[in-house]
C-alpha atoms as a PDB file:
ATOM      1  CA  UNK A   1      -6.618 -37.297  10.023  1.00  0.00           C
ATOM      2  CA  UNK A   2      -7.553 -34.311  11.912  1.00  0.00           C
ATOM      3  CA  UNK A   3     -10.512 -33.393  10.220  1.00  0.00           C
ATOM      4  CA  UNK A   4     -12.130 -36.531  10.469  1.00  0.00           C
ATOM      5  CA  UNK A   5     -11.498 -36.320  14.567  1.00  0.00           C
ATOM      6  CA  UNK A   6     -14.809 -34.460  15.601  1.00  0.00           C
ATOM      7  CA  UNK A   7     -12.484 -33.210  18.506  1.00  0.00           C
ATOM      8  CA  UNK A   8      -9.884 -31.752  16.739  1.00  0.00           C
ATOM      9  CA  UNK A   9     -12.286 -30.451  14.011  1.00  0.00           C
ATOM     10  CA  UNK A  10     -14.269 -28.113  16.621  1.00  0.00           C
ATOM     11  CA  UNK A  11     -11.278 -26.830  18.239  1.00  0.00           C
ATOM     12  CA  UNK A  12     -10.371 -25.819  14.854  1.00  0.00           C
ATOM     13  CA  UNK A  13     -13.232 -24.581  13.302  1.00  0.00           C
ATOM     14  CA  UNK A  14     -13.755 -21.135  15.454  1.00  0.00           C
ATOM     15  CA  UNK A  15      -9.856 -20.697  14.397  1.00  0.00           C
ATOM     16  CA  UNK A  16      -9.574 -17.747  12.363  1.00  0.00           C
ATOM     17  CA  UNK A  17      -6.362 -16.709  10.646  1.00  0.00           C
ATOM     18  CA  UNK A  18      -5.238 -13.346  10.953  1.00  0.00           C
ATOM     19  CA  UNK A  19      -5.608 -10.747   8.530  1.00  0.00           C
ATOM     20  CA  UNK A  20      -3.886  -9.850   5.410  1.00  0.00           C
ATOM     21  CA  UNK A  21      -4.573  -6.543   3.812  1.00  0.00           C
ATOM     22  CA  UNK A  22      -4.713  -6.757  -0.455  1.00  0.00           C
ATOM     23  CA  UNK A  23      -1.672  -6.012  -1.809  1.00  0.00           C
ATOM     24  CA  UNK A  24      -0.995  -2.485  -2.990  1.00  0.00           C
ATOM     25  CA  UNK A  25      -1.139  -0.924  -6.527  1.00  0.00           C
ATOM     26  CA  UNK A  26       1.298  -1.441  -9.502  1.00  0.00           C
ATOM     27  CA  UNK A  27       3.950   1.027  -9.463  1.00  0.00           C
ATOM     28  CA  UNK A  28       5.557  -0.200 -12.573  1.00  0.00           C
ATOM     29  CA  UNK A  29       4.394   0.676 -15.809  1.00  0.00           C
ATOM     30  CA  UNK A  30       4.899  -1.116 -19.336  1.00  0.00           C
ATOM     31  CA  UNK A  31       8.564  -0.826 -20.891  1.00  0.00           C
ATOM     32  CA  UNK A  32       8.351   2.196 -23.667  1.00  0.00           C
ATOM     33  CA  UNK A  33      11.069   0.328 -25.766  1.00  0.00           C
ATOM     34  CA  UNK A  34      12.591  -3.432 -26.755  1.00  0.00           C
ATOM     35  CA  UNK A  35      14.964  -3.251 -23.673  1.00  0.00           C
ATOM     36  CA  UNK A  36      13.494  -1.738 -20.227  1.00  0.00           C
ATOM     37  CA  UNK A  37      15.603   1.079 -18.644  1.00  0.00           C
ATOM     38  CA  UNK A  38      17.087   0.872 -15.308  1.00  0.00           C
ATOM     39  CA  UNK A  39      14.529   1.933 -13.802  1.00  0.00           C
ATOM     40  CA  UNK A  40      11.912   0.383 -15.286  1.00  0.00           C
ATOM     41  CA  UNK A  41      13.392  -3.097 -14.154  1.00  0.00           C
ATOM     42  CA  UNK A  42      13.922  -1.600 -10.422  1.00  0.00           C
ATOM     43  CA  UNK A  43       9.782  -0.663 -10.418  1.00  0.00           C
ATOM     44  CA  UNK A  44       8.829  -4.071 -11.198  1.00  0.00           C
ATOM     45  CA  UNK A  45      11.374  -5.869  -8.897  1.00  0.00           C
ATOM     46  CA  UNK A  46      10.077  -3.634  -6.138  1.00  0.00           C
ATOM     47  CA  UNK A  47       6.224  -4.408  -6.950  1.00  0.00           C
ATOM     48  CA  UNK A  48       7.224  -8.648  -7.197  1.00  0.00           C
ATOM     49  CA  UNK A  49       9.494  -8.164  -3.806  1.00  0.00           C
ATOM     50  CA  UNK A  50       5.937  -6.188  -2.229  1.00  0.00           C
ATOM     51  CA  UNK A  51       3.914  -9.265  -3.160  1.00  0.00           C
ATOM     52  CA  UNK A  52       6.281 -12.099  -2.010  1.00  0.00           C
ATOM     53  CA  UNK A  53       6.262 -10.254   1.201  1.00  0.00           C
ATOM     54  CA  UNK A  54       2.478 -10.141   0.771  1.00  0.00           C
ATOM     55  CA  UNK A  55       1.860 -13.558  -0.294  1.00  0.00           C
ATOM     56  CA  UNK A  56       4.347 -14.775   2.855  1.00  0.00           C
ATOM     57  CA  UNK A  57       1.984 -12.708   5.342  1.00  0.00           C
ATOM     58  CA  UNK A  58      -1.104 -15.050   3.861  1.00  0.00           C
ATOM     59  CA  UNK A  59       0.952 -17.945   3.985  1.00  0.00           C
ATOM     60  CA  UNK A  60       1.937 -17.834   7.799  1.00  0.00           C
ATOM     61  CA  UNK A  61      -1.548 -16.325   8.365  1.00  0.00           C
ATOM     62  CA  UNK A  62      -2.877 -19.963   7.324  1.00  0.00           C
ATOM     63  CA  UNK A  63      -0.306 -21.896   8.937  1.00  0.00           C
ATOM     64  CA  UNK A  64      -1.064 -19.825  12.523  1.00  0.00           C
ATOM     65  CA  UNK A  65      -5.044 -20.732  12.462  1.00  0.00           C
ATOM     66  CA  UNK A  66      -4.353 -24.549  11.188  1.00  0.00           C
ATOM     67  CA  UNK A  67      -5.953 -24.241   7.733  1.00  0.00           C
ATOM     68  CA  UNK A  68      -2.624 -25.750   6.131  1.00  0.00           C
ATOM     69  CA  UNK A  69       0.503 -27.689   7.387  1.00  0.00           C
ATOM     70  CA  UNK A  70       3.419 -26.122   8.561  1.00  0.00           C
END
């Protein structure tokens, strides 16, 4: 286990991952009826598509500096 390897550990430990700004704003707003319109659906499969993209950038972030597995 790496971490218990004081040599690994300190090579490690100044590490830093890179960073990830916060994701943006909502740009989808709450359905007015039953069914959501056209574009109502498009909004929010625009914001979820931002924050996978977002949430990829963190996770590659962590796997560059060492803090989780590849």
């Amino acid at each position: 286990m790496a971490y218990l390897d004081p040599t690994k550990g300190n090579a490690r430990a100044a590490k830093q991952a890179a960073a990830v700004t916060n994701a943006a704003a909502l740009t989808s707003v709450v359905a007015a009826g039953a069914n959501p319109t056209k574009a109502e659906y498009d909004a929010l499969r625009a914001d979820v598509s931002a924050l996978q993209t977002k949430l990829n950038a963190a996770l590659t972030a962590l796997r560059t500096a060492g803090v989780i597995a590849p």
